[in-house]
Protein backbone atom coordinates (compact mmCIF):
# COMPACT_ATOMS: atom_id res chain seq x y z
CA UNK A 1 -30.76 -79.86 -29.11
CA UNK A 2 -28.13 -78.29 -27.04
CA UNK A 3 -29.98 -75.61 -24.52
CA UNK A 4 -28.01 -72.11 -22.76
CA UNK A 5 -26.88 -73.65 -19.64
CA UNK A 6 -25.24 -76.33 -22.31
CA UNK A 7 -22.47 -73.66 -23.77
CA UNK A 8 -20.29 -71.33 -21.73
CA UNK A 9 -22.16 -68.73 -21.17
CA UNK A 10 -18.95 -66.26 -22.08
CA UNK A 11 -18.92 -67.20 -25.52
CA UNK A 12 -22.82 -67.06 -26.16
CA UNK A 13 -22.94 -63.29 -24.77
CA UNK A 14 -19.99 -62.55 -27.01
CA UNK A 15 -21.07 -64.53 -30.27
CA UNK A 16 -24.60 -62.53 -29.41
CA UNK A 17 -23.16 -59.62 -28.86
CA UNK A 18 -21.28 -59.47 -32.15
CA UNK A 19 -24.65 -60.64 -33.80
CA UNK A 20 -26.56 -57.80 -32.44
CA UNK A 21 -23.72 -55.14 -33.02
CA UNK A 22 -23.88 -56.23 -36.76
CA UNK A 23 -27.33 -57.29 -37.10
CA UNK A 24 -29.88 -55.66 -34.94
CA UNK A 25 -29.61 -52.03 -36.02
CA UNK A 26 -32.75 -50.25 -33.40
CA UNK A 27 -29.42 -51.59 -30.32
CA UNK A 28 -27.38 -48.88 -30.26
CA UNK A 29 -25.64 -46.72 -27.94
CA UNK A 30 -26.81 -43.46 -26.88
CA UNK A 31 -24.90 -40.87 -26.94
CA UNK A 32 -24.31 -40.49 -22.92
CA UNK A 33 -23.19 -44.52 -23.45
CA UNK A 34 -19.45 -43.44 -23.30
CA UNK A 35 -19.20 -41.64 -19.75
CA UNK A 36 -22.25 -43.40 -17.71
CA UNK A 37 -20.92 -45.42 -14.98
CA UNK A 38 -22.75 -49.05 -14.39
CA UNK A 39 -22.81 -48.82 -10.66
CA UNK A 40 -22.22 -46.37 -7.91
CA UNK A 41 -19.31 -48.32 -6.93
CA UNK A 42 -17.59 -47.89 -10.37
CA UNK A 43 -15.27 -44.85 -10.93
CA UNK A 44 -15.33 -44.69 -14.53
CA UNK A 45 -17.10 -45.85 -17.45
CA UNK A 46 -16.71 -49.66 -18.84
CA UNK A 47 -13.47 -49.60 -20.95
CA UNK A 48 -14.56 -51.65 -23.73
CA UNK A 49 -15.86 -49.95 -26.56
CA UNK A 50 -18.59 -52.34 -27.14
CA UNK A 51 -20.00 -52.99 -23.41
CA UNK A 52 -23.34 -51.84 -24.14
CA UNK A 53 -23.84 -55.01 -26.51
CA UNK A 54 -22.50 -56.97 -24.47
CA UNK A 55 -24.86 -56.04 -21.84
CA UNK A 56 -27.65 -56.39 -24.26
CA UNK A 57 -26.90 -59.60 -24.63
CA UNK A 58 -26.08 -60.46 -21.29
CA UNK A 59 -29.70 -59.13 -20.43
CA UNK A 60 -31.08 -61.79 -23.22
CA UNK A 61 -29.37 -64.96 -21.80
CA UNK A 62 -30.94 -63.39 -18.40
CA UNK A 63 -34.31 -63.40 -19.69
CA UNK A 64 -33.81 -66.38 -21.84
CA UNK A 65 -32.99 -68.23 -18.26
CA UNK A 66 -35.11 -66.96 -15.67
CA UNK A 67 -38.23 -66.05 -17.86
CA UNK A 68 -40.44 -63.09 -16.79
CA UNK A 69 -38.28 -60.81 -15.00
CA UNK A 70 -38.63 -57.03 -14.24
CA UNK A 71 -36.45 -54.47 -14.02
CA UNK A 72 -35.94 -54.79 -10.15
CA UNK A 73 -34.97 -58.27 -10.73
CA UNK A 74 -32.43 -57.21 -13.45
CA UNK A 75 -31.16 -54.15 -11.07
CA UNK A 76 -30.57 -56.67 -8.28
CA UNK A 77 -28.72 -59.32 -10.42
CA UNK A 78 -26.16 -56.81 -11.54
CA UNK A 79 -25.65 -55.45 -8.18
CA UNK A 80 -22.91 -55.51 -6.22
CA UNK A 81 -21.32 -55.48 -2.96
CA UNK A 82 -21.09 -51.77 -1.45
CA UNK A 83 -17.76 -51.21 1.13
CA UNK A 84 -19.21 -48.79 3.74
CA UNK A 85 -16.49 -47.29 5.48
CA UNK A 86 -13.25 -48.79 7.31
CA UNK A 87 -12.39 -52.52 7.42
CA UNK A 88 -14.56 -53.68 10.00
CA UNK A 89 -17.56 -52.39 8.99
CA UNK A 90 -19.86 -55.20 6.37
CA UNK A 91 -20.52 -54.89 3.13
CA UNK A 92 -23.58 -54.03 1.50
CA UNK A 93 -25.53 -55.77 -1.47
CA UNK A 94 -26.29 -52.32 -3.51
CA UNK A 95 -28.84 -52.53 -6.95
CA UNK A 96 -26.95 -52.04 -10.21
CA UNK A 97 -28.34 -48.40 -12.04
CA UNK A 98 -31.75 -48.84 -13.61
CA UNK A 99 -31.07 -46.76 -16.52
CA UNK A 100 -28.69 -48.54 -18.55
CA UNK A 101 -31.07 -51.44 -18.33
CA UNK A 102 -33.84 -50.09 -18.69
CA UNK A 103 -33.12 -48.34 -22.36
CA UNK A 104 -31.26 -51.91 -23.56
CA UNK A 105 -34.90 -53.61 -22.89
CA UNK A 106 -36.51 -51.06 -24.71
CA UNK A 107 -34.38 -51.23 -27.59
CA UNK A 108 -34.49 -54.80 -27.80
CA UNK A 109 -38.84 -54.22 -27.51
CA UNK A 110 -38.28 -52.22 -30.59
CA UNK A 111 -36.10 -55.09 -32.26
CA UNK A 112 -39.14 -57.57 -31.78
CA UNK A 113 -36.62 -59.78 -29.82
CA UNK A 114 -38.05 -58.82 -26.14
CA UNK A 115 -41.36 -58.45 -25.18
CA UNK A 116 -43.86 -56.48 -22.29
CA UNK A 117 -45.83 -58.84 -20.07
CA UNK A 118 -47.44 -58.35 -16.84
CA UNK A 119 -45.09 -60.21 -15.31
CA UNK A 120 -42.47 -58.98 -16.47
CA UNK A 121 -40.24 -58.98 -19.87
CA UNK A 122 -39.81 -61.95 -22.06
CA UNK A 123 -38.24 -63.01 -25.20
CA UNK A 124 -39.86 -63.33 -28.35
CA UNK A 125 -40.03 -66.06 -30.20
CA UNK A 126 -37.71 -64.55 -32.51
CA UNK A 127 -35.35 -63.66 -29.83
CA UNK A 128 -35.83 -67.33 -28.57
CA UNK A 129 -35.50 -69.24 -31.58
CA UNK A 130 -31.91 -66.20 -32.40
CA UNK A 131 -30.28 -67.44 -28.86
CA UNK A 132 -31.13 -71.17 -29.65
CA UNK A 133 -29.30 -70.84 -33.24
CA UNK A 134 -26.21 -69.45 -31.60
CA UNK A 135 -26.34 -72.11 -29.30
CA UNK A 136 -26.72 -74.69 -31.64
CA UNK A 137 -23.73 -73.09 -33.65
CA UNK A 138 -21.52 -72.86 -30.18
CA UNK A 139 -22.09 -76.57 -29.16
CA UNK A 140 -20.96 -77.56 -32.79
CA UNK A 141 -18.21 -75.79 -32.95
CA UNK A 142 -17.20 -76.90 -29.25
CA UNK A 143 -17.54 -80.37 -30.57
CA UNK A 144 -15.22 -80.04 -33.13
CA UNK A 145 -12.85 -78.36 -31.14
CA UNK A 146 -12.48 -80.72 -28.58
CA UNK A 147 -14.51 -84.56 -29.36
CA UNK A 148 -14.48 -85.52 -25.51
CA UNK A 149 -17.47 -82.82 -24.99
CA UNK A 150 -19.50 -84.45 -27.26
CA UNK A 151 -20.82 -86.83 -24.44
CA UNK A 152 -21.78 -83.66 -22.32
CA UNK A 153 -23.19 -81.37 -25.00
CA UNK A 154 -25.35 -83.12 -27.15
CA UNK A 155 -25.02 -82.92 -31.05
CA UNK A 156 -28.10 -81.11 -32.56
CA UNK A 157 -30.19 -83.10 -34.16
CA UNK A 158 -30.42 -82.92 -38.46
């Protein structure tokens, strides 16, 4: 069985993405969604209309991947690289906003795909066994498309 790091990981956040949009109704936007800003480095809002799912499932690959991880973690691996001043000053690794992360986990807790440990959050085994059908789906369909992959993602087993 094909695993995540088996698929680009572009086209499982967008395949998941589209699934939760259309399938997971407690994921939703609030309404501040449209004019929040991701990062203090940003100066305006993501331009695609659907960025919050795709952050949702961004965040589920993420915790699909590393396992137990808290917000901190999460805030540090969508950080970015602060410019300080003139050209010869360094940059700075600054945390991504909390916020926006924060309410995406907790509407995913609701959805029964993410849970609350002590360690940190982890999926499900619903939200395990969603990701490992769209994976399964991806790796077929990459097969088909192109028959030399086969020998580097391996056909699902039936």
């Amino acid at each position: 069985m094909p695993s995540v790091k088996d698929v680009p990981a572009d086209q499982l956040i967008s395949e998941l993405a589209r699934y939760i949009k259309e399938n997971v109704p407690q994921v939703k936007p609030p309404v501040w969604a449209p004019f929040v800003k991701t990062g203090a480095n940003k100066e305006r809002p993501p331009m695609s209309a659907d960025w919050w799912y795709v952050r949702a499932a961004s965040l589920m690959r993420k915790l699909y991947i590393h396992g137990p991880v808290g917000v901190g973690s999460l805030r540090t691996a969508y950080g970015y690289r602060a410019k300080i001043g003139d050209k010869t000053r360094p940059e700075r690794t600054r945390k991504a906003g909390g916020a926006v992360i924060r309410k995406i986990l907790q509407q995913l807790e609701q959805a029964g795909l993410v849970a609350r440990t002590k360690k940190g959050r982890v999926l499900t085994p619903e939200g395990r066994s969603l990701v490992d059908r769209l994976v399964t789906k991806i790796a077929k369909d990459l097969v088909k498309a192109r028959p030399e992959l086969a020998k580097y993602v391996a056909p699902p087993k039936e």
